[in-house]
PDB file of N, CA and C in Angstrom:
ATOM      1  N   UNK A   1     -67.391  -2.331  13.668  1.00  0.00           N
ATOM      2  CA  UNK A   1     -66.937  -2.025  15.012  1.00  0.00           C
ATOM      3  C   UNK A   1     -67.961  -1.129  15.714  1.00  0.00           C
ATOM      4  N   UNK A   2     -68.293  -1.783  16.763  1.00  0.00           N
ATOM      5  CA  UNK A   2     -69.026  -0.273  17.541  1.00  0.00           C
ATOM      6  C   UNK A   2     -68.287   0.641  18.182  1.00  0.00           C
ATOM      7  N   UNK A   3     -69.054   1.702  18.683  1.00  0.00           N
ATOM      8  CA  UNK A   3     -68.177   2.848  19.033  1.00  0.00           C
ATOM      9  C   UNK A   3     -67.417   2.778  19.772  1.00  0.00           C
ATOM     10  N   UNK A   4     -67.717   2.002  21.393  1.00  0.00           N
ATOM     11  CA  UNK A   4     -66.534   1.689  22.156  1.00  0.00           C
ATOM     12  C   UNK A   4     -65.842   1.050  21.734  1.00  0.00           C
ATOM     13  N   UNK A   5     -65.812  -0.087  20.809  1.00  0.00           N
ATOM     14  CA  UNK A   5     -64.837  -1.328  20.215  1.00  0.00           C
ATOM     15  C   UNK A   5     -63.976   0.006  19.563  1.00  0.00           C
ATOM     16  N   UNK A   6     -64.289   0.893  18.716  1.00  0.00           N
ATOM     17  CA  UNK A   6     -64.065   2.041  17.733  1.00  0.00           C
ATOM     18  C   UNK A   6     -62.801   2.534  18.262  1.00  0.00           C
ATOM     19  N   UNK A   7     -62.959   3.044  19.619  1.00  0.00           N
ATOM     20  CA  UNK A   7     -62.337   3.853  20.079  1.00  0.00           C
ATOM     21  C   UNK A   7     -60.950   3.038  20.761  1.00  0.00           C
ATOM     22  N   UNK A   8     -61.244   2.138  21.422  1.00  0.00           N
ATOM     23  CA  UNK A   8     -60.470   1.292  22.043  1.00  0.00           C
ATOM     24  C   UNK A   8     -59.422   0.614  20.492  1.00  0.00           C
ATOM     25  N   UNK A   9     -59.701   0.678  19.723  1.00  0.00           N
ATOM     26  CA  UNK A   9     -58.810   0.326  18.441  1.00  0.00           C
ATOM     27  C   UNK A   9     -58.318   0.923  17.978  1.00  0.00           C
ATOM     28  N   UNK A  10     -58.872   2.248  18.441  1.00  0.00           N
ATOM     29  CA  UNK A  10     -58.097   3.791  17.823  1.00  0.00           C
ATOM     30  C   UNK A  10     -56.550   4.252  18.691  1.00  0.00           C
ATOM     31  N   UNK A  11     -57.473   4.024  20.160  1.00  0.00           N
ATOM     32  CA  UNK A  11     -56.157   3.748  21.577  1.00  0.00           C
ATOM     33  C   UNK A  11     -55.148   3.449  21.179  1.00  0.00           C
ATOM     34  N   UNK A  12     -55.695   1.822  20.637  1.00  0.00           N
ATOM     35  CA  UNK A  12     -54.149   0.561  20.735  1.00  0.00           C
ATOM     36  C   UNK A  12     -53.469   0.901  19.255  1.00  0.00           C
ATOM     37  N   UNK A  13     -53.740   1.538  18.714  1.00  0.00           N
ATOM     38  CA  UNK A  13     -53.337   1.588  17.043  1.00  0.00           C
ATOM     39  C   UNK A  13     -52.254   2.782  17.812  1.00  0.00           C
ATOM     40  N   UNK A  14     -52.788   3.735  18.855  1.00  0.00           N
ATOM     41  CA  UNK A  14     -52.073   4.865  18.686  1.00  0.00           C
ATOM     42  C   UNK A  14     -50.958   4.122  19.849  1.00  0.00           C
ATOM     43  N   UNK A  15     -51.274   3.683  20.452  1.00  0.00           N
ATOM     44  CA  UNK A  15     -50.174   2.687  21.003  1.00  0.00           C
ATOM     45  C   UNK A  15     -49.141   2.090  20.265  1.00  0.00           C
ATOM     46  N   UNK A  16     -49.442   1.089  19.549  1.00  0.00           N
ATOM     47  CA  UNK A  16     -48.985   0.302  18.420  1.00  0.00           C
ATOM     48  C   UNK A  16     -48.056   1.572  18.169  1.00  0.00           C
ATOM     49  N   UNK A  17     -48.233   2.857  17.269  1.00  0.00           N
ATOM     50  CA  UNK A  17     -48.030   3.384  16.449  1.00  0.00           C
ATOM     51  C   UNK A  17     -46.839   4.174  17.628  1.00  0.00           C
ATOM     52  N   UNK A  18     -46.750   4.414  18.393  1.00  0.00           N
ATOM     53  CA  UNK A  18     -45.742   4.942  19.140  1.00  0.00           C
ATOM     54  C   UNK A  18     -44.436   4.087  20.082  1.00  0.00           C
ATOM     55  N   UNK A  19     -45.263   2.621  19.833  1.00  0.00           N
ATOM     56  CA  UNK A  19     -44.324   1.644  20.059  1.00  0.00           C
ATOM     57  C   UNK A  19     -43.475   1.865  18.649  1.00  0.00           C
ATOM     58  N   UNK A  20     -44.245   1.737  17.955  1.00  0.00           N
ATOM     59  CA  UNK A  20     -43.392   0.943  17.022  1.00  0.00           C
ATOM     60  C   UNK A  20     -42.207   2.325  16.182  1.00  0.00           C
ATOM     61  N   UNK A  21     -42.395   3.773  16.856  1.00  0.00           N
ATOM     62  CA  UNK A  21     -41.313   4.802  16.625  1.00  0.00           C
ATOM     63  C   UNK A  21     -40.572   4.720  17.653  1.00  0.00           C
ATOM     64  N   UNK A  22     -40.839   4.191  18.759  1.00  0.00           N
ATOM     65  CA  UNK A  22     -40.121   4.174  19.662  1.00  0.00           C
ATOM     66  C   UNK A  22     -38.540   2.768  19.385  1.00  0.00           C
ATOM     67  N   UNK A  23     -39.216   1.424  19.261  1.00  0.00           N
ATOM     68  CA  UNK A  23     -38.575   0.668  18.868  1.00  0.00           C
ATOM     69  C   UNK A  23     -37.656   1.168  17.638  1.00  0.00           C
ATOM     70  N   UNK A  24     -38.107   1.759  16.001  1.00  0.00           N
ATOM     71  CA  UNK A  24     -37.252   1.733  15.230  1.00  0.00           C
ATOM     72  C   UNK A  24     -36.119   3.274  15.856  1.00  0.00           C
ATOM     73  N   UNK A  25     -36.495   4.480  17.028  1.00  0.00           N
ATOM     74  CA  UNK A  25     -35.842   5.020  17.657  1.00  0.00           C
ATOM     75  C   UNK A  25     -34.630   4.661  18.459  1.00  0.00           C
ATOM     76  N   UNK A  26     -34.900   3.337  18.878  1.00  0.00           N
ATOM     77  CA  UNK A  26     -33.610   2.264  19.588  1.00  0.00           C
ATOM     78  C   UNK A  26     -33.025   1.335  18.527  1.00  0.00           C
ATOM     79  N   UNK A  27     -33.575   1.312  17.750  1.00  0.00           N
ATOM     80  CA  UNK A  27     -32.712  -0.019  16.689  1.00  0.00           C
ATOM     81  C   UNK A  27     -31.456   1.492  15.880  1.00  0.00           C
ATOM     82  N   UNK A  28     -32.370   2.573  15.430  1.00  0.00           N
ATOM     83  CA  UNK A  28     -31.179   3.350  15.004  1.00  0.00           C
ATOM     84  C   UNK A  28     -30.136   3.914  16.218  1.00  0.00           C
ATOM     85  N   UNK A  29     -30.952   4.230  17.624  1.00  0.00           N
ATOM     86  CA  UNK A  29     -29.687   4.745  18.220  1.00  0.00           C
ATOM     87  C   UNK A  29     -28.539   3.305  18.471  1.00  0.00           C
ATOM     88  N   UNK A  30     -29.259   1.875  18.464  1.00  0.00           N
ATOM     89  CA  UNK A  30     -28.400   0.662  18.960  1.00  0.00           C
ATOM     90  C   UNK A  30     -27.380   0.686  17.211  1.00  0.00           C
ATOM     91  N   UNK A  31     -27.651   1.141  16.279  1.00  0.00           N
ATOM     92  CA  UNK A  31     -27.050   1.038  15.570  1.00  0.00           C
ATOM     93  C   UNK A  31     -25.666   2.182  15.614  1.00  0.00           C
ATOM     94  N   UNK A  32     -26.326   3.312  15.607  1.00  0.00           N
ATOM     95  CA  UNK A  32     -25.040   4.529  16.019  1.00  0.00           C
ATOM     96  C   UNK A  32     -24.249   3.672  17.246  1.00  0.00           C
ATOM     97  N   UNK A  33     -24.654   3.230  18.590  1.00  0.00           N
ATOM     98  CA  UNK A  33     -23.929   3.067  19.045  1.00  0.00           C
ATOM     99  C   UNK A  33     -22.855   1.598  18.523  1.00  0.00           C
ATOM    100  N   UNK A  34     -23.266   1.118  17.806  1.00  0.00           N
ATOM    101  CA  UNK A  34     -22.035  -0.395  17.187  1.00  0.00           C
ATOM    102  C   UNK A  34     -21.293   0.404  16.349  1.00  0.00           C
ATOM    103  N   UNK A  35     -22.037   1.059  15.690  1.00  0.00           N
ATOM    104  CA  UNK A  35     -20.816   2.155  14.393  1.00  0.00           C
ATOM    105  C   UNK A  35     -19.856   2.505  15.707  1.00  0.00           C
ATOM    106  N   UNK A  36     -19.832   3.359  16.469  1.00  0.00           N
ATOM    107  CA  UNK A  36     -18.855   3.646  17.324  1.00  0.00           C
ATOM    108  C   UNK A  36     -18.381   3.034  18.097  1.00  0.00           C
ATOM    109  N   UNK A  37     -18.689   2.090  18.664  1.00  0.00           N
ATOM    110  CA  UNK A  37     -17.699   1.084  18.978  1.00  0.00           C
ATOM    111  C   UNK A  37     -16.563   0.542  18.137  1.00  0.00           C
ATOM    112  N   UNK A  38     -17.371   0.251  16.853  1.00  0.00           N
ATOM    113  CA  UNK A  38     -16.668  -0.330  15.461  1.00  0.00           C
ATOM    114  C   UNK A  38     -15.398   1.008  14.930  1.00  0.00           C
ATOM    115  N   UNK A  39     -15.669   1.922  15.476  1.00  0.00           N
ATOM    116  CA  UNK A  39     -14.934   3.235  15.227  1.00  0.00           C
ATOM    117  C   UNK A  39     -13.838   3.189  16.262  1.00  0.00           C
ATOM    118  N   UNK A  40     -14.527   2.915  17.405  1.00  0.00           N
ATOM    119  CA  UNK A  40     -13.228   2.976  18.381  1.00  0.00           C
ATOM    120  C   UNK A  40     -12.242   1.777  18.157  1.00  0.00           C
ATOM    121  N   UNK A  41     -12.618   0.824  17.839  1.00  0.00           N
ATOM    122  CA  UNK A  41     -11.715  -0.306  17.426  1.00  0.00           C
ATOM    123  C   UNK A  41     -11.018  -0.191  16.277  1.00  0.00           C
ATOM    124  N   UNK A  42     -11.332   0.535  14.883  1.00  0.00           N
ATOM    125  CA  UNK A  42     -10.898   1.045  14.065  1.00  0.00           C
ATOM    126  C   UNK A  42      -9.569   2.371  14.746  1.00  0.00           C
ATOM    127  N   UNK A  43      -9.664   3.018  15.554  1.00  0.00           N
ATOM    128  CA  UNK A  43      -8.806   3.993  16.046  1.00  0.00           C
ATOM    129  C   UNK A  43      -7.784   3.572  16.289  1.00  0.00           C
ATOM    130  N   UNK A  44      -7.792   2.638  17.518  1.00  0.00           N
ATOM    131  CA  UNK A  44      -6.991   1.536  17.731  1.00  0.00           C
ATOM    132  C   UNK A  44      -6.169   0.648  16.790  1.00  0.00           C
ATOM    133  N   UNK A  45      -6.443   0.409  15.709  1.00  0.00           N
ATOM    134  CA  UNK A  45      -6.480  -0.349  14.718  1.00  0.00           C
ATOM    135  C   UNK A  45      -5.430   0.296  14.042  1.00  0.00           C
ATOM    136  N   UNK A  46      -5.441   1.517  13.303  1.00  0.00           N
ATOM    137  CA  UNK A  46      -4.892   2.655  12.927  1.00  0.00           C
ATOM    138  C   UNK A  46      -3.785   3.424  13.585  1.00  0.00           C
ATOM    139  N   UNK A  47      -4.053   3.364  15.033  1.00  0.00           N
ATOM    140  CA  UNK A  47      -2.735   4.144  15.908  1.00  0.00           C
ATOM    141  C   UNK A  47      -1.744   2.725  15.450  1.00  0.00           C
ATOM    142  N   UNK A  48      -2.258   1.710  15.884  1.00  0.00           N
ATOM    143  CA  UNK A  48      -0.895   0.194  15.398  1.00  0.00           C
ATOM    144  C   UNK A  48      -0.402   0.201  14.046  1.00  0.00           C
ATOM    145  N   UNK A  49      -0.789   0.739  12.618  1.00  0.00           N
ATOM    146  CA  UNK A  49      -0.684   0.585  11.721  1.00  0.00           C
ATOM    147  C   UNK A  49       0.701   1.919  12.039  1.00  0.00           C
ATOM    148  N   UNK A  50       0.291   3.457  12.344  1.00  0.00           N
ATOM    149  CA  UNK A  50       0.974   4.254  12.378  1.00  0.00           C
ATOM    150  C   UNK A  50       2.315   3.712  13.083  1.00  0.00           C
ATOM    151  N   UNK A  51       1.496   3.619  14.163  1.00  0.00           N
ATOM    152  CA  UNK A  51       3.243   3.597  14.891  1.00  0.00           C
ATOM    153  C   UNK A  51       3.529   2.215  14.109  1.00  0.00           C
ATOM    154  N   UNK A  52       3.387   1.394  13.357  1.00  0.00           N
ATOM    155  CA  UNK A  52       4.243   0.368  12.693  1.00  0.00           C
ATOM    156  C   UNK A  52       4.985   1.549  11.569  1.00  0.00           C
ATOM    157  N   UNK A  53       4.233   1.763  10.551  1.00  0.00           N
ATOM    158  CA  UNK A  53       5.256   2.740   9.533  1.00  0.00           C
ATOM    159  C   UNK A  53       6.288   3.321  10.180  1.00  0.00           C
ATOM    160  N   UNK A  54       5.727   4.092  11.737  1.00  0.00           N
ATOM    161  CA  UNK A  54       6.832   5.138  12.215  1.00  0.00           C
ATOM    162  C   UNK A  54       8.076   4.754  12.296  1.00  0.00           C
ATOM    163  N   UNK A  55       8.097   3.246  13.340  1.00  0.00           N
ATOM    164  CA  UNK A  55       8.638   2.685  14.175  1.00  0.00           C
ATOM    165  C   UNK A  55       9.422   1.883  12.708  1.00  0.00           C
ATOM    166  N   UNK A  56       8.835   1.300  11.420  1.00  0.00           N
ATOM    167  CA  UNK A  56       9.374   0.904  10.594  1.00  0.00           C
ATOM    168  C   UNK A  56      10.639   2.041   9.664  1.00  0.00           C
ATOM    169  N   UNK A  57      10.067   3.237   9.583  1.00  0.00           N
ATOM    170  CA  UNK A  57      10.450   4.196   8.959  1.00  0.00           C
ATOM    171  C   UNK A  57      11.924   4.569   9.538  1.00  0.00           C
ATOM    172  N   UNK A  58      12.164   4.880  11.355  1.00  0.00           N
ATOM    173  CA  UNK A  58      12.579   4.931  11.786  1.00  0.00           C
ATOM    174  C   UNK A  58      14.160   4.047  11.501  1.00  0.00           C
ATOM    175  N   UNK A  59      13.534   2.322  11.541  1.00  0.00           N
ATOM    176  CA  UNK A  59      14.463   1.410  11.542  1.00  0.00           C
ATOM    177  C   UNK A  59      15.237   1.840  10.124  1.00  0.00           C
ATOM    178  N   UNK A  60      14.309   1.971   8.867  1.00  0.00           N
ATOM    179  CA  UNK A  60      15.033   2.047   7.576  1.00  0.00           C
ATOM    180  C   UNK A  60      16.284   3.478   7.789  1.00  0.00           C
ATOM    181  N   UNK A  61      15.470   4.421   8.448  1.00  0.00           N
ATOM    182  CA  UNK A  61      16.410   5.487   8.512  1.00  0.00           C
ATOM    183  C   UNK A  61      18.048   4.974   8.521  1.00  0.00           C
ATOM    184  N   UNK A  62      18.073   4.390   9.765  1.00  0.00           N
ATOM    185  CA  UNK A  62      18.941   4.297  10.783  1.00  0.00           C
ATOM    186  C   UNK A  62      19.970   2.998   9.703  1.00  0.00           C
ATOM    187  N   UNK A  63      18.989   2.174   9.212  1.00  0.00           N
ATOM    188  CA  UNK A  63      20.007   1.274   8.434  1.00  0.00           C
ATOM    189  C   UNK A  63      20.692   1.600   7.612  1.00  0.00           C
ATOM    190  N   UNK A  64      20.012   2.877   6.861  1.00  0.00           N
ATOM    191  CA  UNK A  64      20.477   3.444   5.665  1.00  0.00           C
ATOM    192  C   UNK A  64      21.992   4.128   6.393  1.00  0.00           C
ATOM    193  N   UNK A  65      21.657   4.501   7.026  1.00  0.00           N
ATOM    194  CA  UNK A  65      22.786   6.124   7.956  1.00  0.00           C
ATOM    195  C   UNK A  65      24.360   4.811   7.919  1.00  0.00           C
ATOM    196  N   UNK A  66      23.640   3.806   8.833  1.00  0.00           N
ATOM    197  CA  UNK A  66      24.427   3.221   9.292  1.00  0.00           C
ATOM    198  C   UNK A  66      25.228   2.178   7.908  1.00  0.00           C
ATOM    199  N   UNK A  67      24.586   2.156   7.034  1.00  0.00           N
ATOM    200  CA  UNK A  67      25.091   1.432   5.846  1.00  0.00           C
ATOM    201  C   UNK A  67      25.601   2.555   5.052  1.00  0.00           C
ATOM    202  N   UNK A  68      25.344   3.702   4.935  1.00  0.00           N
ATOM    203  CA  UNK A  68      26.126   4.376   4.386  1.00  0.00           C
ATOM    204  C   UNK A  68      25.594   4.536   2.630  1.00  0.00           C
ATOM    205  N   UNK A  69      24.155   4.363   3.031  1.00  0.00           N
ATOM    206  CA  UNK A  69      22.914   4.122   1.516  1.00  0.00           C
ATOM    207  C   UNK A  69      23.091   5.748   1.754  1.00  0.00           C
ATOM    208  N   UNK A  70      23.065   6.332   0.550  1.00  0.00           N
ATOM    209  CA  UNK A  70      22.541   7.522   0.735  1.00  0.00           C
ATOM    210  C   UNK A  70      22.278   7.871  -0.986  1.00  0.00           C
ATOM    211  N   UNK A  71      21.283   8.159  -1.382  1.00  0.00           N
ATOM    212  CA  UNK A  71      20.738   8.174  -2.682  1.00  0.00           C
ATOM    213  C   UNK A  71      21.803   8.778  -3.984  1.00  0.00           C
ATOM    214  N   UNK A  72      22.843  10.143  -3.723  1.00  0.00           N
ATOM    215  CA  UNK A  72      23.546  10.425  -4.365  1.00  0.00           C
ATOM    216  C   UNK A  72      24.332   8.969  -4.086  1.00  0.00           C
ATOM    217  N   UNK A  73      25.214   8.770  -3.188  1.00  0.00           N
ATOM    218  CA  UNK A  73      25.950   7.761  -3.035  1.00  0.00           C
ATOM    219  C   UNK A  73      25.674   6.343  -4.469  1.00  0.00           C
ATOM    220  N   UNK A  74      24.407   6.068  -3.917  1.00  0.00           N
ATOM    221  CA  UNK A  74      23.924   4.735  -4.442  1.00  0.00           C
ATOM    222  C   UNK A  74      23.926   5.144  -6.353  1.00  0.00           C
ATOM    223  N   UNK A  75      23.907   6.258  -6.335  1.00  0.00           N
ATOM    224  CA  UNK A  75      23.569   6.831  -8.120  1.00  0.00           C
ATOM    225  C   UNK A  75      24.827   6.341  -8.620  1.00  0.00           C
ATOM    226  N   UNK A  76      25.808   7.138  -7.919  1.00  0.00           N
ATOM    227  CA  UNK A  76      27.030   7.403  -8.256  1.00  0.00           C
ATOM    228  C   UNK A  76      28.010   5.703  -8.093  1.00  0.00           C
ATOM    229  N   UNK A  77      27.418   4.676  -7.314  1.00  0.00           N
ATOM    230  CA  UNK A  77      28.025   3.607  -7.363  1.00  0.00           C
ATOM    231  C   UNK A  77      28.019   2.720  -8.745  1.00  0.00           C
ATOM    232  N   UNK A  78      26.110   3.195  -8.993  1.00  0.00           N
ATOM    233  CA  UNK A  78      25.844   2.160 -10.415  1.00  0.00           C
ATOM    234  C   UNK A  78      26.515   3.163 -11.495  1.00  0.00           C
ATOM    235  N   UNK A  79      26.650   4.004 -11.616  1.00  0.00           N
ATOM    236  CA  UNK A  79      26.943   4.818 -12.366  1.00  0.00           C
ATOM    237  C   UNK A  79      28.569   3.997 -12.852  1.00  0.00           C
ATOM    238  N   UNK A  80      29.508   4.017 -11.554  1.00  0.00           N
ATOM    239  CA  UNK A  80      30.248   3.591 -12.102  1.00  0.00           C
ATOM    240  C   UNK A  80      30.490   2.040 -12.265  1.00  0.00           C
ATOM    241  N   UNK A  81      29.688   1.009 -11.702  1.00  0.00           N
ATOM    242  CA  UNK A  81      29.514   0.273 -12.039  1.00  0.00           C
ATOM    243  C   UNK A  81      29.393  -0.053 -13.439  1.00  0.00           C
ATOM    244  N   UNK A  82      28.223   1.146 -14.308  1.00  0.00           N
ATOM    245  CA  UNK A  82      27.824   0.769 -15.531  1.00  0.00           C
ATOM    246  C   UNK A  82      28.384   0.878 -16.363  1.00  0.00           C
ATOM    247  N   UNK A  83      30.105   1.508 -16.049  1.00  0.00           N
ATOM    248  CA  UNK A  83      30.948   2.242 -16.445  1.00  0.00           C
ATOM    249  C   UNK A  83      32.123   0.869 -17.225  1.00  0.00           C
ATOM    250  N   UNK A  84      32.442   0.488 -15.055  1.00  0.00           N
ATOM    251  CA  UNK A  84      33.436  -0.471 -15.158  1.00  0.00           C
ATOM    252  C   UNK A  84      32.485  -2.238 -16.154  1.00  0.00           C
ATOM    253  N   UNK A  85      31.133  -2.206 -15.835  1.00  0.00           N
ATOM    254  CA  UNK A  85      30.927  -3.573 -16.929  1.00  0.00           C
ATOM    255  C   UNK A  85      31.271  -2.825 -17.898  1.00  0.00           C
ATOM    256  N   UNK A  86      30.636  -1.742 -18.650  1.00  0.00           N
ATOM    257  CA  UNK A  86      31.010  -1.718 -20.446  1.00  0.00           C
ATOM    258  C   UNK A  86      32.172  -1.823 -20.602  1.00  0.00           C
ATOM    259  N   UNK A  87      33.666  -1.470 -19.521  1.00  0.00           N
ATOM    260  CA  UNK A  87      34.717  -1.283 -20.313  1.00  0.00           C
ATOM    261  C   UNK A  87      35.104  -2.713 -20.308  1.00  0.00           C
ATOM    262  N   UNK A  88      34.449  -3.500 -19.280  1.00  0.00           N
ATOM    263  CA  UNK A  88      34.736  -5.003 -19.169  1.00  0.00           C
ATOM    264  C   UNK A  88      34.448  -5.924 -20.946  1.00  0.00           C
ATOM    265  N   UNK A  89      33.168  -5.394 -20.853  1.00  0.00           N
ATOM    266  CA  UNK A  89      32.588  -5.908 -22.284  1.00  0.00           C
ATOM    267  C   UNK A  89      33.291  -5.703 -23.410  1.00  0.00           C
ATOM    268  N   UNK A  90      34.069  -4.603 -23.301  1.00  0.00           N
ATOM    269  CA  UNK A  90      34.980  -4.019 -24.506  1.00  0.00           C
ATOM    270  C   UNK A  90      36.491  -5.083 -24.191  1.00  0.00           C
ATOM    271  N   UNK A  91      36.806  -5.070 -23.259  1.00  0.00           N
ATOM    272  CA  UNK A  91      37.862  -5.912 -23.095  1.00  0.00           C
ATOM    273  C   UNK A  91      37.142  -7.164 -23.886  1.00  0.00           C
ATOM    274  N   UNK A  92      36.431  -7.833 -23.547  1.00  0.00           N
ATOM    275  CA  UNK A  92      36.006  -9.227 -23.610  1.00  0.00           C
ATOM    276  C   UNK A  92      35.836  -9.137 -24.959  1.00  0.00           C
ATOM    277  N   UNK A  93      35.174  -8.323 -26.074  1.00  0.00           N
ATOM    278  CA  UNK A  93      35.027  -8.185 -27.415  1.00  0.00           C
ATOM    279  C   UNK A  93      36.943  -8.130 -28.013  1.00  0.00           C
ATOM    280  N   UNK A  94      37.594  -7.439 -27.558  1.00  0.00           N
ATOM    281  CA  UNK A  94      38.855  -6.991 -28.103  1.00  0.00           C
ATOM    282  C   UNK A  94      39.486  -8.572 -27.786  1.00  0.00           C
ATOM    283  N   UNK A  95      39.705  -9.476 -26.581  1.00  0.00           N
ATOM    284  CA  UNK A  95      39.797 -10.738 -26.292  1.00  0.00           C
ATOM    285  C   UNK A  95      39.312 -11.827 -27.512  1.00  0.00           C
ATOM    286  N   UNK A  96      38.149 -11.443 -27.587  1.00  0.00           N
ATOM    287  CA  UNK A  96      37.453 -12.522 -28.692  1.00  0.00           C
ATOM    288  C   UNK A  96      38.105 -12.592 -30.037  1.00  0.00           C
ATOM    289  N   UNK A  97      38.397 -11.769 -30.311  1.00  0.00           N
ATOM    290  CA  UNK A  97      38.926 -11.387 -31.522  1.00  0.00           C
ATOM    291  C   UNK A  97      40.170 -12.129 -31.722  1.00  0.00           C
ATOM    292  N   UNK A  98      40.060 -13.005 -33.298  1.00  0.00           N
ATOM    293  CA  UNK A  98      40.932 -13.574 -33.350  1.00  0.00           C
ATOM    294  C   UNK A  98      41.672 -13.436 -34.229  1.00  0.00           C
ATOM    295  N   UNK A  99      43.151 -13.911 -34.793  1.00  0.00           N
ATOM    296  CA  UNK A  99      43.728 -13.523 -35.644  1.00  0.00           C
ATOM    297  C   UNK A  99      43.210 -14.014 -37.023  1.00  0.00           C
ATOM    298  N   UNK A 100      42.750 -14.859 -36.597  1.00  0.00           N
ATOM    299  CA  UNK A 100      41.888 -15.451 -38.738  1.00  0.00           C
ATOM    300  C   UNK A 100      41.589 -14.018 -38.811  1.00  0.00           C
ATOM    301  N   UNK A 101      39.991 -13.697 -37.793  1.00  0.00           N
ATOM    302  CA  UNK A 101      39.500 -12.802 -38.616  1.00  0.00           C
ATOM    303  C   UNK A 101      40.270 -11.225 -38.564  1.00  0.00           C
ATOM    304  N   UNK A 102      41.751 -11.364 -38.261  1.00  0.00           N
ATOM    305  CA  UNK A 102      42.729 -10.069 -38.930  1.00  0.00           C
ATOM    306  C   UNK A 102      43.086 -10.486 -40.164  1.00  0.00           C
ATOM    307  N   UNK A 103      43.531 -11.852 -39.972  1.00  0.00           N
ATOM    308  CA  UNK A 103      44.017 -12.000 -41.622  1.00  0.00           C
ATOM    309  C   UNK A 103      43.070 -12.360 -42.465  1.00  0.00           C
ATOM    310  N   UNK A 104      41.913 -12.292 -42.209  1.00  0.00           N
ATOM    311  CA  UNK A 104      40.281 -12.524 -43.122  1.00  0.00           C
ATOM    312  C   UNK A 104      40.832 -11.317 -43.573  1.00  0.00           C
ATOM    313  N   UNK A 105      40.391 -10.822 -43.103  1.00  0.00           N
ATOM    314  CA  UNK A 105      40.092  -8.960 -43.188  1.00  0.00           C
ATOM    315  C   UNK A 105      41.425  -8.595 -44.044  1.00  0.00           C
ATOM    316  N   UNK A 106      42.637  -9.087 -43.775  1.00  0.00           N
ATOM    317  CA  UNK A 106      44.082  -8.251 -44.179  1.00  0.00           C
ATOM    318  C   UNK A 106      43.766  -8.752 -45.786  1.00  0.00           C
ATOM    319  N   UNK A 107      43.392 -10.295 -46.095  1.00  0.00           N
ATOM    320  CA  UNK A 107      42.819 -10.074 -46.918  1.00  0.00           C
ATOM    321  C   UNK A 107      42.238 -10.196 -47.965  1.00  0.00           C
ATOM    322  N   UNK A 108      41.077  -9.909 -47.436  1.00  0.00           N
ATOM    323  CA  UNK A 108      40.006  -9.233 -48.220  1.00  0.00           C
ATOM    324  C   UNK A 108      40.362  -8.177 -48.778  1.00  0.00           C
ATOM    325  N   UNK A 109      41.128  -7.148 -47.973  1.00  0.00           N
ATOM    326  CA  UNK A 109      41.355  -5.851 -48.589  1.00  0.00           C
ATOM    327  C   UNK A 109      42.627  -5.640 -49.318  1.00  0.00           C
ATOM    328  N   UNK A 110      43.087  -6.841 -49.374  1.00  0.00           N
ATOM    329  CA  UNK A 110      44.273  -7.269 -50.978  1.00  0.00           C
ATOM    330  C   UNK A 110      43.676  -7.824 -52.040  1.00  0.00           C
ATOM    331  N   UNK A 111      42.555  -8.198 -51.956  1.00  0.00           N
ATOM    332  CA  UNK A 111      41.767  -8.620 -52.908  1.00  0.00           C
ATOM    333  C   UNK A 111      41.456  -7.104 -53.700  1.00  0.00           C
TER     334      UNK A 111
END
């Protein structure tokens, strides 16, 4: 290179070289700005999710109140539920029972 060619390559390099911070300077700020867009749509996104739980939460409340669910309540139903099947089951065993096997049994134990 001669000296003017020299210099004039030194120019455009330093050109080049400030384009090209300048450009990757806009590709990162064009990037911050899509993250936040992508953020604001995410916000949005999130307030609908909330007010769904709320607005869902709300409804369960109100069904429960109005049905008369209430957690002691519901304990205390199976409770006796689990109560009234076993004594059912005991009926149904005492039912089954037949007289052979009384007089099996009566005896066996005359034997």
């Amino acid at each position: 290179l001669t000296l003017g060619n020299r210099i004039a390559a030194k120019n455009h390099l330093r050109r080049k070289h400030r384009a090209q911070q300048k450009l990757e300077q806009c590709e990162g700020a064009l990037e911050n700005v899509q993250q936040l867009l992508h953020q604001i749509r995410d916000v949005d996104t999130n307030a609908a999710i909330v007010n769904t739980y709320k607005t869902t939460s709300e409804a369960m409340k109100r069904g429960m109140k109005e049905g008369g669910l209430d957690e002691d309540a519901v304990h205390d139903t199976m409770d006796d539920l689990n109560d009234v099947m076993e004594s059912y089951k005991e009926v149904e065993r005492a039912l089954s029972t037949t007289t052979d096997d009384l007089d099996a049994a009566e005896l066996e134990a005359e034997l």
